[in-house]
C-alpha atoms as a PDB file:
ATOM      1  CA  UNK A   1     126.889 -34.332 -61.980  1.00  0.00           C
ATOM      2  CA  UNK A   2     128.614 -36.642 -64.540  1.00  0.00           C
ATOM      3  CA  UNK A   3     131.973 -35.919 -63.481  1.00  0.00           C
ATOM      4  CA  UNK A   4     132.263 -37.663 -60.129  1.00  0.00           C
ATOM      5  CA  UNK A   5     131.201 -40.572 -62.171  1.00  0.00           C
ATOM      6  CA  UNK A   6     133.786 -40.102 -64.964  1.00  0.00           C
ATOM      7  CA  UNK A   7     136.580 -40.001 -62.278  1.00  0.00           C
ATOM      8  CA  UNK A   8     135.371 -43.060 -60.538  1.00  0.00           C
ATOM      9  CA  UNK A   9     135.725 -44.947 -64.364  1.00  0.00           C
ATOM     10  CA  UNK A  10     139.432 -43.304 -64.610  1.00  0.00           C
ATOM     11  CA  UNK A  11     140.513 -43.972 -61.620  1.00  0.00           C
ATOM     12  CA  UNK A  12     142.270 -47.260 -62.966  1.00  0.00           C
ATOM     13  CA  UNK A  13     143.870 -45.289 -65.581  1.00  0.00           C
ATOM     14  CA  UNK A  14     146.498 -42.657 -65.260  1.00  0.00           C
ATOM     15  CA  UNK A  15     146.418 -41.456 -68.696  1.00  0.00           C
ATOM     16  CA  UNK A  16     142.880 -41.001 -68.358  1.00  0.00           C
ATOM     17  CA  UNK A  17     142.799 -39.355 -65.126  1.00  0.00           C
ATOM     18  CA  UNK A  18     145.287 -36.901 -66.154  1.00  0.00           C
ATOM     19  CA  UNK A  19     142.939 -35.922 -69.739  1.00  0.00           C
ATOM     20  CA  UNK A  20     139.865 -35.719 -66.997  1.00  0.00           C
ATOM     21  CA  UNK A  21     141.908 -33.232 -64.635  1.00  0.00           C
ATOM     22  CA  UNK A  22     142.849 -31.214 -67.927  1.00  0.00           C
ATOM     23  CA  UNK A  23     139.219 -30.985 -69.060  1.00  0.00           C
ATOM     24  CA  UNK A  24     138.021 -30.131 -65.618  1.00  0.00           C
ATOM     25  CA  UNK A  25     141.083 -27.270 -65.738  1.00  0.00           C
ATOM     26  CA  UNK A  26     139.855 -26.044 -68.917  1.00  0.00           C
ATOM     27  CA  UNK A  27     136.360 -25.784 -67.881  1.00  0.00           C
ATOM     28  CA  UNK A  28     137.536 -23.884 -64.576  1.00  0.00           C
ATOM     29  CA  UNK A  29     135.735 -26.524 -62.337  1.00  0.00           C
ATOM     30  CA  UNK A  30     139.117 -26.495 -59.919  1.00  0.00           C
ATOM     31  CA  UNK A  31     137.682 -28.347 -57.146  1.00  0.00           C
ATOM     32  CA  UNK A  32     136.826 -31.669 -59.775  1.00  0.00           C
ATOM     33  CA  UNK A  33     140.249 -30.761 -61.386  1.00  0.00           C
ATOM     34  CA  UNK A  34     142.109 -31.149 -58.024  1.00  0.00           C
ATOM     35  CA  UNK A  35     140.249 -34.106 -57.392  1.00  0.00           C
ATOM     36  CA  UNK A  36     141.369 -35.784 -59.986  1.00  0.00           C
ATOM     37  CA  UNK A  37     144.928 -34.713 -59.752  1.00  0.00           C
ATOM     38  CA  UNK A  38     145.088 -36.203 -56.563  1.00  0.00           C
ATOM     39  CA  UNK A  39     143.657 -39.016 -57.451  1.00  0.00           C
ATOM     40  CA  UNK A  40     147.185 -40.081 -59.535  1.00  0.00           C
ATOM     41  CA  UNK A  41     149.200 -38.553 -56.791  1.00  0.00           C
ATOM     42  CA  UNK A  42     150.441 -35.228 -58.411  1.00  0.00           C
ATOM     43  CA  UNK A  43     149.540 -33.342 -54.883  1.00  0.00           C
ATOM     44  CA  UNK A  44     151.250 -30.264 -55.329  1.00  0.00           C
ATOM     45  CA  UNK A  45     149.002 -29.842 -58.256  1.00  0.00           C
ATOM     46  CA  UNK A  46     145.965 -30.305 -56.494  1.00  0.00           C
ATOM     47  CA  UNK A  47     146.874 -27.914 -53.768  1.00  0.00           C
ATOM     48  CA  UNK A  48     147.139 -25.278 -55.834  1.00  0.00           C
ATOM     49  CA  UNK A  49     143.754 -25.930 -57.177  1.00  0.00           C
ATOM     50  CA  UNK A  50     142.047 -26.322 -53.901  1.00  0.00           C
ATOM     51  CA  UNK A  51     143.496 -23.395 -52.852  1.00  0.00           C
ATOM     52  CA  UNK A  52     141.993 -21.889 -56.410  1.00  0.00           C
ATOM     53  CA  UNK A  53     138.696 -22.739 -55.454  1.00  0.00           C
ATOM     54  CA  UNK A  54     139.280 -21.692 -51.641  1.00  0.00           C
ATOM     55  CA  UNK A  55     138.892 -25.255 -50.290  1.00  0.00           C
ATOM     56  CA  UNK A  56     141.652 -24.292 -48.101  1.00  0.00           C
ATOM     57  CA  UNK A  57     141.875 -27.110 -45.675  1.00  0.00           C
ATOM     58  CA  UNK A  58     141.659 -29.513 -48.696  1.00  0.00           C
ATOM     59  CA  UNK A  59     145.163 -27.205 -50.252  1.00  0.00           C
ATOM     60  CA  UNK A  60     146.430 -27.669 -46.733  1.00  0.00           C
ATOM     61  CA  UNK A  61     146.762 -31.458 -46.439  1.00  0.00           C
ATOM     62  CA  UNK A  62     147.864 -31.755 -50.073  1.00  0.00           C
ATOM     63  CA  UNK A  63     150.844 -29.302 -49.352  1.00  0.00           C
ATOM     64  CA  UNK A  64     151.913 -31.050 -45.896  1.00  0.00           C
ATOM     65  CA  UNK A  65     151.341 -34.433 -48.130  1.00  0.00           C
ATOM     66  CA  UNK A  66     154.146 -33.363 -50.357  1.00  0.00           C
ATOM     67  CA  UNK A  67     156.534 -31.435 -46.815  1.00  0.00           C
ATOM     68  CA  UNK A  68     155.672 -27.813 -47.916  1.00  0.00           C
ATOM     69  CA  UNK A  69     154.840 -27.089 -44.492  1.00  0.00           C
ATOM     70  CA  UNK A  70     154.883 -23.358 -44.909  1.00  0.00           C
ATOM     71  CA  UNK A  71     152.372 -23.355 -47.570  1.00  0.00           C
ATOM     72  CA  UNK A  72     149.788 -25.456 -45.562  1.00  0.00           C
ATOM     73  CA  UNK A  73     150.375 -23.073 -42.702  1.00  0.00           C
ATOM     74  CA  UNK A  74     149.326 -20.297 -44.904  1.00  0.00           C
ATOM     75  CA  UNK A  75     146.221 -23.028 -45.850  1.00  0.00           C
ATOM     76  CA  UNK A  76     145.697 -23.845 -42.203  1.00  0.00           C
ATOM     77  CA  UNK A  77     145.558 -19.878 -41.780  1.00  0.00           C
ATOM     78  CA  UNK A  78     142.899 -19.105 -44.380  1.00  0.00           C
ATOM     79  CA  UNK A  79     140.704 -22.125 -43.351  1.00  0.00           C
ATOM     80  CA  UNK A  80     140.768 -21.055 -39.794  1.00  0.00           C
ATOM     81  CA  UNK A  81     142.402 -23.801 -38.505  1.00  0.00           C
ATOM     82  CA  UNK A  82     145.091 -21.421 -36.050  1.00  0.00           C
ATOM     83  CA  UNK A  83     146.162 -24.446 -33.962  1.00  0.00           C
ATOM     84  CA  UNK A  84     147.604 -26.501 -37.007  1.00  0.00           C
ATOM     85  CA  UNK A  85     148.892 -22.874 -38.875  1.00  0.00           C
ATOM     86  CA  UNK A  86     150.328 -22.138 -35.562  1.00  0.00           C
ATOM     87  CA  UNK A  87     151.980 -25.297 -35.101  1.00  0.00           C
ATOM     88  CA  UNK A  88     153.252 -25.433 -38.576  1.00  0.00           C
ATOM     89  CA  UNK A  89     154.424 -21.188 -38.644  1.00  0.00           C
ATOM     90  CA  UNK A  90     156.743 -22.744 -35.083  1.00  0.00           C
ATOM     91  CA  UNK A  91     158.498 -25.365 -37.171  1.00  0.00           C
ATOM     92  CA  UNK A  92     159.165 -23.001 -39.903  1.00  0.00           C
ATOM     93  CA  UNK A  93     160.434 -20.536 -37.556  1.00  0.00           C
ATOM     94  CA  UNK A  94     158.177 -18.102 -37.997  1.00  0.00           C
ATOM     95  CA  UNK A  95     157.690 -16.849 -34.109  1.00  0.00           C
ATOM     96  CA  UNK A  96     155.231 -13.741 -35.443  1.00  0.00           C
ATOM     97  CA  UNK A  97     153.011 -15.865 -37.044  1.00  0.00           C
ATOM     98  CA  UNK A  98     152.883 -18.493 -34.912  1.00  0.00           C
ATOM     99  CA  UNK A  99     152.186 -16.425 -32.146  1.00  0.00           C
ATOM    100  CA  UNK A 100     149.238 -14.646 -33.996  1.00  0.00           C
ATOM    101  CA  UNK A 101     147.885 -18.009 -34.881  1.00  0.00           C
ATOM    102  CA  UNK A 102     148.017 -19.247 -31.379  1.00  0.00           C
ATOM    103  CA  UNK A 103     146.284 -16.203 -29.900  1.00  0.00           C
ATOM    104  CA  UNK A 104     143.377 -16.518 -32.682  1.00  0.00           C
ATOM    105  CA  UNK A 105     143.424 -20.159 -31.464  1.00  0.00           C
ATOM    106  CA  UNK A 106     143.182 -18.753 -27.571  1.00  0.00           C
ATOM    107  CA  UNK A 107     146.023 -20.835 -26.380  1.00  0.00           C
ATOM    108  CA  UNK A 108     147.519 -17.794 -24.547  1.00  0.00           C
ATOM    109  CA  UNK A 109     150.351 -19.525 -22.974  1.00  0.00           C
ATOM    110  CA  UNK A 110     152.001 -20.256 -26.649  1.00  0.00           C
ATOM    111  CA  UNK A 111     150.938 -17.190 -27.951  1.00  0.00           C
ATOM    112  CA  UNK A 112     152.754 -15.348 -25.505  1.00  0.00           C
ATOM    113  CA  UNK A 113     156.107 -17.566 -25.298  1.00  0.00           C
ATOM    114  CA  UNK A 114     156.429 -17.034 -29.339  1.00  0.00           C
ATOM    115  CA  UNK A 115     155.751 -12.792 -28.676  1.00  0.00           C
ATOM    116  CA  UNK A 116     157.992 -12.955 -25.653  1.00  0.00           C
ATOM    117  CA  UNK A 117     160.769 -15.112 -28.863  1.00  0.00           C
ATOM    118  CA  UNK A 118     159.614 -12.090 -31.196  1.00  0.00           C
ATOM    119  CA  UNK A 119     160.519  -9.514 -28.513  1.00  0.00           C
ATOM    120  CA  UNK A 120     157.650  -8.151 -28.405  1.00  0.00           C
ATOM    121  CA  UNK A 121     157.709  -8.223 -24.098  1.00  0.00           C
ATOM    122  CA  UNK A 122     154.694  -6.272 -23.356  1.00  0.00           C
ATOM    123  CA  UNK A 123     151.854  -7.961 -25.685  1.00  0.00           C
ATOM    124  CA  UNK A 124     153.661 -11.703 -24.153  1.00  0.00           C
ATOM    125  CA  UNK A 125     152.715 -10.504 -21.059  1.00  0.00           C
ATOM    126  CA  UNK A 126     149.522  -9.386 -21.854  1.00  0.00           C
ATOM    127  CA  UNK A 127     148.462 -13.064 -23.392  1.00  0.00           C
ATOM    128  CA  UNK A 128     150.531 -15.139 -20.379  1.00  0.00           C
ATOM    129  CA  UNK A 129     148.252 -12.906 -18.010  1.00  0.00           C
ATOM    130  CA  UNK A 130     145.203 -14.644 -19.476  1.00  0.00           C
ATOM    131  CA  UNK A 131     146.484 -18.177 -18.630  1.00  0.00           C
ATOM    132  CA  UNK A 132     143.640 -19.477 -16.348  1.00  0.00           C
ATOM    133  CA  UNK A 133     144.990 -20.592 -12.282  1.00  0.00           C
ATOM    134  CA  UNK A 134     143.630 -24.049 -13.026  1.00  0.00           C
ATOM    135  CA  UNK A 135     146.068 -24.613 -16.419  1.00  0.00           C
ATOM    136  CA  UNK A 136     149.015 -27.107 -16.420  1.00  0.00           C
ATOM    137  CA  UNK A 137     150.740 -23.904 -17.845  1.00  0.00           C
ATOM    138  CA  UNK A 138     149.970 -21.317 -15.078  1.00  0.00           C
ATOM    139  CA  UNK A 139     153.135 -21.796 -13.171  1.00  0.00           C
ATOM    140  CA  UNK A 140     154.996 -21.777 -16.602  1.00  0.00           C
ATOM    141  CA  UNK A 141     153.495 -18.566 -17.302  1.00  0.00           C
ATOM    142  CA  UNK A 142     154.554 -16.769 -14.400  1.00  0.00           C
ATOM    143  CA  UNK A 143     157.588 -17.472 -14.494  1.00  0.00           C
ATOM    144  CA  UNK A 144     158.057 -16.660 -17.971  1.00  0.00           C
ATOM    145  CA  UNK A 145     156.345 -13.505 -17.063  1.00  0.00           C
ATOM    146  CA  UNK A 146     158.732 -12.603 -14.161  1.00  0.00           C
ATOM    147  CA  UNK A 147     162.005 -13.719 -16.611  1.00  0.00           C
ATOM    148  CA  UNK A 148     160.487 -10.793 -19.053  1.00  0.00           C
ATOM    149  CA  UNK A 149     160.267  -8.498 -16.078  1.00  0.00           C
ATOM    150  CA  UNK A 150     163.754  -9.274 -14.519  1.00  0.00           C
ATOM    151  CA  UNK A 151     165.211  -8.503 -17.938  1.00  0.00           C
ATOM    152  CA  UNK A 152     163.421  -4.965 -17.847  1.00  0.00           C
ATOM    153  CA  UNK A 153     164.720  -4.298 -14.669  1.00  0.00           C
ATOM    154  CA  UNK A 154     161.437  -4.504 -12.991  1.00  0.00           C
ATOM    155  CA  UNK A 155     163.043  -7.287 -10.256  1.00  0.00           C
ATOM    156  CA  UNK A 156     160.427  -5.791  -7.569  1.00  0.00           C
ATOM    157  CA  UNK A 157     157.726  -6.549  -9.647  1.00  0.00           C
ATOM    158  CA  UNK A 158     158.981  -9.581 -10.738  1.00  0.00           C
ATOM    159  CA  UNK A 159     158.840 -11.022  -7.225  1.00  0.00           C
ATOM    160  CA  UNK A 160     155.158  -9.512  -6.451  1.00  0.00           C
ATOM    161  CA  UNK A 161     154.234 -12.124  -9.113  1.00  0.00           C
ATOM    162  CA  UNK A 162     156.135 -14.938  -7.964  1.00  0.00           C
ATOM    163  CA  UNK A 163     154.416 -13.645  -4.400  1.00  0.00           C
ATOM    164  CA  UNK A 164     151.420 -13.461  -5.735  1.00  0.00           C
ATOM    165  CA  UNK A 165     151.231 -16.986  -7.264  1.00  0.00           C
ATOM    166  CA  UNK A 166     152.797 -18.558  -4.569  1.00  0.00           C
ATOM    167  CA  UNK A 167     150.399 -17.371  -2.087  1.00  0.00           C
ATOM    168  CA  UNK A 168     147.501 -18.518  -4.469  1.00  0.00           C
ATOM    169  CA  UNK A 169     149.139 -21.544  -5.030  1.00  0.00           C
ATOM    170  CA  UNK A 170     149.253 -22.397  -1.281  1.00  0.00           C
ATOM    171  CA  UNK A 171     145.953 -20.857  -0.393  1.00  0.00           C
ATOM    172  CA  UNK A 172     143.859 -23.761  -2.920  1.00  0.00           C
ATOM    173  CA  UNK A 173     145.808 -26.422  -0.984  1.00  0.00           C
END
């Protein structure tokens, strides 16, 4: 393939670079055109033709390298990569997502504080139920789950779980 070696030649030339990621555009080889656009820096550019060619992690880092954050969560997303997307939907303030993303990822403590942000009470705790005995975020999930309970009026129910933990808690010590 004579175009890797074409952009290695550009690459001290700008101009050139630019005529070489135009060519590769016009000949619909994206990945080769993103490649060369972010080669001379124009990273917003290349993202979108990563993300053309469905090299979606690729799109993702180009779009965080320029701050559009929610765009390489929506990269992250596609690629797989729900610990990142997740990470990324939080900052943006997008609770829904981020909780989605965190669940696909199987970090059901973080999945469950964004549903319990979304309102979404019973699917939170669903997902903080799953947090193993042995995580650092255990005790943190019960008592998130017993705050979601106390605010449904469930109190009695609320303390079973505290209880419950408590007893466990005590019992492996």
């Amino acid at each position: 393939d004579v175009g890797y070696l074409l952009m290695e030649h550009a690459s001290v030339n700008e101009g050139l670079m630019k005529a070489l990621a135009n060519m590769f555009f016009r000949a619909r080889d994206y990945y080769k055109a993103a490649m060369a656009c972010e080669g001379i820096n124009e990273y917003e550019k290349a993202a979108a033709l990563y993300a053309r060619c469905d090299a979606f992690e690729m799109a993702a880092e180009m779009y965080a390298q320029v701050g559009k954050h929610a765009e390489a969560a929506v990269m992250f997303e596609r690629f797989g990569d729900n610990t990142q997307a997740a990470r990324l939907f939080a900052q943006q303030g997008e609770d829904e997502r981020a909780a989605f993303n965190y669940e696909r990822g199987q970090n059901w403590f973080l999945a469950g504080q964004h549903y319990q942000r979304c309102q979404r009470q019973q699917k939170a705790i669903e997902l903080l139920q799953k947090v193993p005995a042995d995580s650092e975020d255990h005790f943190a999930a019960i008592g998130l789950i017993a705050e979601i309970l106390v605010a449904a009026h469930r109190i009695d129910l609320a303390i079973r779980k505290l209880a419950a933990c408590l007893s466990k808690s005590e019992l492996s010590t």
